[in-house]
Protein backbone atom coordinates (compact mmCIF):
# COMPACT_ATOMS: atom_id res chain seq x y z
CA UNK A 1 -54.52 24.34 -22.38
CA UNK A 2 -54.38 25.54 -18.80
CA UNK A 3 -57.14 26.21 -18.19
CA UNK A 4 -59.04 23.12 -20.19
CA UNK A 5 -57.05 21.30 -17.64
CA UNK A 6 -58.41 23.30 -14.91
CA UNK A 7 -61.72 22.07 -15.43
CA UNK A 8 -61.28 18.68 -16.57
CA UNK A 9 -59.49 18.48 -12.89
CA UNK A 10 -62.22 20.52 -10.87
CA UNK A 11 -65.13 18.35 -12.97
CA UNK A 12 -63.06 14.94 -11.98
CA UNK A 13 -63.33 15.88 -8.18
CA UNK A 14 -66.85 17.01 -8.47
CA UNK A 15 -67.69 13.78 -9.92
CA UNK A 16 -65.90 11.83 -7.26
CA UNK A 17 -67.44 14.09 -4.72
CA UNK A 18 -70.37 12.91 -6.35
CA UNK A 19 -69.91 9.42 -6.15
CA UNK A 20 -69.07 9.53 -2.51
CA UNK A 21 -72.44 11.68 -1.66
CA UNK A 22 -74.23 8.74 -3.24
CA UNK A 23 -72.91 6.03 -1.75
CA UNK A 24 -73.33 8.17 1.70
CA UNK A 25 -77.09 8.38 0.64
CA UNK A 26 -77.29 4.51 -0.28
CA UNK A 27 -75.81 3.60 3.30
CA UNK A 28 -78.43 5.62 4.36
CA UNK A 29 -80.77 4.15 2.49
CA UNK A 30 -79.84 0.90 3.97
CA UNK A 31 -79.62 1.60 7.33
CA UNK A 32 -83.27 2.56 6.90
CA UNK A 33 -84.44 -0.08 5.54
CA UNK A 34 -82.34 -3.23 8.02
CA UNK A 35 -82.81 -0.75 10.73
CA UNK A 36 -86.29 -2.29 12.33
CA UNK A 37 -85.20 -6.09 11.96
CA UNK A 38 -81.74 -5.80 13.28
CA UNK A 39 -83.14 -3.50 16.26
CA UNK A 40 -85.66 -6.08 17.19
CA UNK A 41 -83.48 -9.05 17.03
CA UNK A 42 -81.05 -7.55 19.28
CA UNK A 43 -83.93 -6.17 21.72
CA UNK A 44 -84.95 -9.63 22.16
CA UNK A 45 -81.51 -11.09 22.09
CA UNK A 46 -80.72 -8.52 25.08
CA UNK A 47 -83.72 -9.02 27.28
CA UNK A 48 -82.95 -12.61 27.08
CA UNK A 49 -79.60 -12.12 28.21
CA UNK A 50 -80.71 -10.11 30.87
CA UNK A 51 -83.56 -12.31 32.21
CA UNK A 52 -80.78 -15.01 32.08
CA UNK A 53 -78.34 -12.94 34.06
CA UNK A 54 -80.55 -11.63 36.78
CA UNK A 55 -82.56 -14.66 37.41
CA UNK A 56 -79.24 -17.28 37.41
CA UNK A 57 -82.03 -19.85 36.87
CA UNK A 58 -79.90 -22.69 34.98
CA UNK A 59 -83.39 -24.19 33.63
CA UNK A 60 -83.73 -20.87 31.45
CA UNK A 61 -80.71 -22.28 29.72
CA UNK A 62 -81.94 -24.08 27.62
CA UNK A 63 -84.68 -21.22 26.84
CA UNK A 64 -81.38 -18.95 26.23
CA UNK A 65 -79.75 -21.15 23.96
CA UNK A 66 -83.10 -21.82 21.82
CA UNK A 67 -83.45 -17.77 21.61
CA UNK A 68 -80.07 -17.36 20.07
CA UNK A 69 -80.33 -20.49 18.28
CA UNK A 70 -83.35 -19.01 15.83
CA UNK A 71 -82.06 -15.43 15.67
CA UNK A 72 -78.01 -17.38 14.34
CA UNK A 73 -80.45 -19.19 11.56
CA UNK A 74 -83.08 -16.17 10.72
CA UNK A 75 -80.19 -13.41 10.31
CA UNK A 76 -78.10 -15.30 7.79
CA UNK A 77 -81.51 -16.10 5.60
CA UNK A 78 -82.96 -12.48 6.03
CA UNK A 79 -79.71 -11.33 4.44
CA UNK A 80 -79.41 -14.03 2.05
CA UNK A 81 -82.99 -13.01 0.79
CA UNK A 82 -81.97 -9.37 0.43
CA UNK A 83 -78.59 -10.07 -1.62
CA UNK A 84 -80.57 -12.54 -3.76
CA UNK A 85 -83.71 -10.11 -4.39
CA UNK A 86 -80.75 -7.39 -5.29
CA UNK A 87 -78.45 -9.19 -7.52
CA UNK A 88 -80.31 -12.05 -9.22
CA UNK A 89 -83.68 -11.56 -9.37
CA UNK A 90 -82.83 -7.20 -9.47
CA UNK A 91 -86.47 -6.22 -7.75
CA UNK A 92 -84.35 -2.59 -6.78
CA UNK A 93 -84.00 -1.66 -10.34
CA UNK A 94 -82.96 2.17 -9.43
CA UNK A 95 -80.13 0.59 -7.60
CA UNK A 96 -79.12 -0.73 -11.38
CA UNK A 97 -79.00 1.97 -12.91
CA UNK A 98 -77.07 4.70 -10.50
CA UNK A 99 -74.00 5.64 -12.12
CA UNK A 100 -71.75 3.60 -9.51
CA UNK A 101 -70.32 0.26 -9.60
CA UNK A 102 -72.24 -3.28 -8.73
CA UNK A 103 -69.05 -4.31 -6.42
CA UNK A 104 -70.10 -0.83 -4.35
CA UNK A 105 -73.81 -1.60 -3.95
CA UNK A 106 -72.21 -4.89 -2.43
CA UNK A 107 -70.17 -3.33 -0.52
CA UNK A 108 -72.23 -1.19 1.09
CA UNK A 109 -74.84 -3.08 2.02
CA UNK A 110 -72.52 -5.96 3.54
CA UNK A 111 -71.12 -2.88 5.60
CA UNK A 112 -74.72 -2.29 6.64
CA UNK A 113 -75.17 -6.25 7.44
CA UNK A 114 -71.87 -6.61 9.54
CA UNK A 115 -72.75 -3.55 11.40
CA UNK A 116 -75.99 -5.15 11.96
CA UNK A 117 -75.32 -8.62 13.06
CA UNK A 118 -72.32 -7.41 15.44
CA UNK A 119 -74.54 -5.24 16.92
CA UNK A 120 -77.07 -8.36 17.64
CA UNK A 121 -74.08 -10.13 18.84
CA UNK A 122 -73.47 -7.79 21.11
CA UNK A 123 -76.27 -7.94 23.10
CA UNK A 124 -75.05 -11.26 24.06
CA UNK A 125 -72.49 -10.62 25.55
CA UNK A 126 -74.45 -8.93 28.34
CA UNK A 127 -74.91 -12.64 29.93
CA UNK A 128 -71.19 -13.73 28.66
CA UNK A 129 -69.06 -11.08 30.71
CA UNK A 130 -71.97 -10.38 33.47
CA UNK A 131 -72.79 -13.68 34.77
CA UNK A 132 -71.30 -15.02 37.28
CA UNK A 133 -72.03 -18.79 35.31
CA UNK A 134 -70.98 -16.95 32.05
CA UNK A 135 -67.86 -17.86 29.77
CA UNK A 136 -65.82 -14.50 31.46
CA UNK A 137 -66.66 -15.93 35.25
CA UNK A 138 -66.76 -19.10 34.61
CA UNK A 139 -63.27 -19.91 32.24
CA UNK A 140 -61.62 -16.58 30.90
CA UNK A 141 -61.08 -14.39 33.78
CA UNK A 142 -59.05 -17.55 34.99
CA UNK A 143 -57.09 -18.65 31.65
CA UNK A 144 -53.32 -17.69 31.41
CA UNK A 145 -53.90 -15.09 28.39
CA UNK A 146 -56.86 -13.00 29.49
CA UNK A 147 -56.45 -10.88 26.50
CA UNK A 148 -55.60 -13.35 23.85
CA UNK A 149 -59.01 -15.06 24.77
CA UNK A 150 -61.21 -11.73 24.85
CA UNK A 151 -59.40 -10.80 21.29
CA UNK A 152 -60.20 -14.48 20.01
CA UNK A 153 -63.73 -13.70 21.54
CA UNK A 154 -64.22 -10.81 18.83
CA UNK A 155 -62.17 -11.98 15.94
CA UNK A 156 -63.32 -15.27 15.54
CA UNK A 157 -66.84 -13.89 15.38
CA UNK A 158 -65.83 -10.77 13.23
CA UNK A 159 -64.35 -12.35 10.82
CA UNK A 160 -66.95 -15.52 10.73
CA UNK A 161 -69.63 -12.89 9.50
CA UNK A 162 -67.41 -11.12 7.01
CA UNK A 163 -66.33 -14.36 5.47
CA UNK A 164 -70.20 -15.18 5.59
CA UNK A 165 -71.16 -12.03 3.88
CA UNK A 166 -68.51 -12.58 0.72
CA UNK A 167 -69.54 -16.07 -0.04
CA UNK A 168 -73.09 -15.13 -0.05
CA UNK A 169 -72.14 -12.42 -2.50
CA UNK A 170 -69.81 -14.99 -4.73
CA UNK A 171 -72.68 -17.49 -5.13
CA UNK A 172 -75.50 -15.33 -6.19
CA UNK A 173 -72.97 -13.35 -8.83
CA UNK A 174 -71.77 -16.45 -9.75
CA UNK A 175 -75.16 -17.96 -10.64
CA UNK A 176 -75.96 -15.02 -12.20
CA UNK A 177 -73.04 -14.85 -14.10
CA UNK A 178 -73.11 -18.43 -14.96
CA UNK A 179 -76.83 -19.18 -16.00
CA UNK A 180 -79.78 -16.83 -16.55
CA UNK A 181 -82.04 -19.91 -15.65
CA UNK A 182 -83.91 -19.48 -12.03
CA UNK A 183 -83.50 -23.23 -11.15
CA UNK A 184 -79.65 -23.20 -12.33
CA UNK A 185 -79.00 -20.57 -10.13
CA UNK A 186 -80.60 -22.17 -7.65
CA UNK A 187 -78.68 -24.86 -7.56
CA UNK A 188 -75.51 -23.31 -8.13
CA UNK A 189 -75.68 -20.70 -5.03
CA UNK A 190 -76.51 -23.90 -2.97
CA UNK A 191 -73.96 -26.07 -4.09
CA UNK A 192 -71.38 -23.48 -4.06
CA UNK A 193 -72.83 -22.37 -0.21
CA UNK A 194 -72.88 -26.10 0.64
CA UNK A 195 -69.69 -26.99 -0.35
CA UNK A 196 -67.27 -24.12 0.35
CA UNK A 197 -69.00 -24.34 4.15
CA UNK A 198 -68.43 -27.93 3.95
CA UNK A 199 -64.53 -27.96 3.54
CA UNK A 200 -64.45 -25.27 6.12
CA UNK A 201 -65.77 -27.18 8.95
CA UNK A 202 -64.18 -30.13 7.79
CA UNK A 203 -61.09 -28.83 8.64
CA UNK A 204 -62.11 -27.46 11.39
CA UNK A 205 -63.27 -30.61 13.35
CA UNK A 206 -60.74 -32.97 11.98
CA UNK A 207 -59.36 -34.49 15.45
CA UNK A 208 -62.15 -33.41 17.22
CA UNK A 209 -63.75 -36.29 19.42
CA UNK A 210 -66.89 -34.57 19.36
CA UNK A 211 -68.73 -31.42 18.21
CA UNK A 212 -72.24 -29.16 18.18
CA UNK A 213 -73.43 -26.60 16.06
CA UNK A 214 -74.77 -23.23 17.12
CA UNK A 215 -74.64 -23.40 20.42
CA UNK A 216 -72.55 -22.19 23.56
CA UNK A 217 -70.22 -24.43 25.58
CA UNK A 218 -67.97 -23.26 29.04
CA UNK A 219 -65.41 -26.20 27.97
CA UNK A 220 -64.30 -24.26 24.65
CA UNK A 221 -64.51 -21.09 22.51
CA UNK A 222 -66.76 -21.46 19.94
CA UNK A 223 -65.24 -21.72 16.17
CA UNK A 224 -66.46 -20.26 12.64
CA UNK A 225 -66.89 -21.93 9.42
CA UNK A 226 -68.03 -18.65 7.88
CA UNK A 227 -71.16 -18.05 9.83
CA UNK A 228 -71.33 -21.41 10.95
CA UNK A 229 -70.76 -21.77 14.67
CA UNK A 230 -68.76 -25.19 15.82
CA UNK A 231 -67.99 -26.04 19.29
CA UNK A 232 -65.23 -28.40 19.32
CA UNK A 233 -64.70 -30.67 22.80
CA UNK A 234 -61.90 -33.19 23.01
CA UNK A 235 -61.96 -36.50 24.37
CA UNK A 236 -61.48 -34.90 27.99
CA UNK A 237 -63.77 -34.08 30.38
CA UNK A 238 -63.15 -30.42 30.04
CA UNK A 239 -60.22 -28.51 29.37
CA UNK A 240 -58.35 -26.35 32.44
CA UNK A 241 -57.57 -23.78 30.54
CA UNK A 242 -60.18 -22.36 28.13
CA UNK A 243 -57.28 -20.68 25.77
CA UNK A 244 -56.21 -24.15 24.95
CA UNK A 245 -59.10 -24.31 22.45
CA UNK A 246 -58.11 -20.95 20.98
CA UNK A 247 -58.20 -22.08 17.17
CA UNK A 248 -56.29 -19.07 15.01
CA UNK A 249 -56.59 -21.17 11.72
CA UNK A 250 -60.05 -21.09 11.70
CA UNK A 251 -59.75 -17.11 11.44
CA UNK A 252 -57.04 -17.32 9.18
CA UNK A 253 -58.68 -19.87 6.96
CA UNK A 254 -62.24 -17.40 7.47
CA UNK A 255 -59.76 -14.41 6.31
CA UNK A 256 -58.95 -16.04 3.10
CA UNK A 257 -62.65 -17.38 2.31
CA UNK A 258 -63.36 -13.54 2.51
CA UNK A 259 -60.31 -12.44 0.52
CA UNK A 260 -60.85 -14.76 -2.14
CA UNK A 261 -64.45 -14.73 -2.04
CA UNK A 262 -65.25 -11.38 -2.05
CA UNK A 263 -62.44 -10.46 -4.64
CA UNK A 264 -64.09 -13.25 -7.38
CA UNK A 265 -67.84 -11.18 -6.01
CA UNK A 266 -66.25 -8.06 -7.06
CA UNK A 267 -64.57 -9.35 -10.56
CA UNK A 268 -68.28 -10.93 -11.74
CA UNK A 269 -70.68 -7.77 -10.28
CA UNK A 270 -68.63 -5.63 -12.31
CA UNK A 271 -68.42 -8.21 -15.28
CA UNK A 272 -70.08 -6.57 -18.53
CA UNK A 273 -72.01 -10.41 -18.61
CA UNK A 274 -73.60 -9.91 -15.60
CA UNK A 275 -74.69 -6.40 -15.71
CA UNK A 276 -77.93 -6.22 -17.18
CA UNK A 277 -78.24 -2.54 -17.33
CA UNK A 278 -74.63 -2.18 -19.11
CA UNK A 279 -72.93 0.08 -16.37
């Protein structure tokens, strides 16, 4: 009896050693294959930033803005496109069929994503903190809670993409899980996109005298309905202290998009109806 436990215990940890070897290799995998796109975006995303910077030409604003501008819309369709070939139309079929759990694939390619766009963020914040005209110089270095705005800085981002990331994921499994017709999915990822989005930035800019999308403002910190950007300005010329438009709710409320979001992903990926391959 002993020993039959023995090995039932020693083949359980093998397995799980397993397991964690393969999801190592997916990552891998992943990284491999995002690798090229995400390096080039953020290439170009830094040598902007760094013409910008050493230049301090204000009429390469505009230029600036326009470069970030297409990379914030091509990043969130490349990785739509690569969720949507993976878990509704299922062009990786080896993917399918590994002995590990849909919810896990997910997983670890939305690790792959976040590490990906945070890294193309990054490179923007070469002109944000280095120029003298930049958000740092220009409003934080002088606010009343240096640190509170840097931290908002990060989280408000981080936590925009993750938020993205999960409701991509819920709207694809659910279409799956709902309809095996193409144009039902269809509509069903966009309306579910559309609308969760929607209710986001409507509470977002409720009160707000005025507001842009995607682009970068000295009067306020930008704001995140998922990986929708918002600038929010108020009916005064500027505010004179830039951690007055610190927004926490928005983070919280991008928190619980991901929380719920992500959770429901999970529950349908893993759902006997939607796996085709009967994992």
């Amino acid at each position: 009896m002993f020993t039959a436990c023995f090995f039932i215990g020693q083949a359980a940890k093998l397995f799980e050693k397993g397991i964690i070897m393969l999801l190592s290799h997916i990552f891998k995998v992943e990284v491999k294959r995002h690798f090229t796109v995400f390096a080039i975006l953020t290439i170009l995303s830094g040598i902007s930033s760094l013409h910008f910077l050493l230049n301090h030409n204000q009429e390469l604003a505009f230029t600036y803005l326009l470069i970030n501008m297409v990379i914030g819309i091509l990043l969130p369709i490349y990785i739509f496109m690569d969720y949507y070939n993976e878990f509704f139309i299922g062009k990786m079929t080896l993917n399918h069929m590994l002995p590990i759990k849909t919810s896990h694939l997910f997983l670890i390619k939305s690790i792959v994503f976040l590490i990906g766009i945070m890294m193309v963020w990054g490179a923007t914040l070469i002109e944000i903190f280095f120029n003298p005209q930049g958000l740092y110089h220009a409003r934080v270095m002088h606010s009343t809670n240096l640190l509170e705005c840097i931290l908002y800085l990060f989280a408000s981002k981080f936590f925009g993409m993750l938020s993205g990331l999960a409701l991509m994921g819920f709207a694809i499994s659910l279409a799956k899980w709902m309809s095996k017709k193409v144009a039902t999915g269809h509509v069903l990822m966009a309306g579910t996109i559309i609308a969760v989005i929607g209710i986001q930035f409507t509470l977002i800019r409720k009160g707000a005298w005025h507001y842009a999308l995607g682009t970068s403002s000295l009067e306020s910190f930008k704001q995140y309905a998922n990986m929708l950007s918002v600038s929010i300005f108020s009916n005064q010329p500027t505010f004179p202290d830039i951690s007055e438009t610190i927004n926490w709710n928005s983070v919280v409320m991008n928190l619980i998009v991901f929380i719920i979001t992500g959770s429901l992903a999970a529950l349908m990926l893993n759902s006997k109806k939607y796996e085709v391959y009967g994992k």
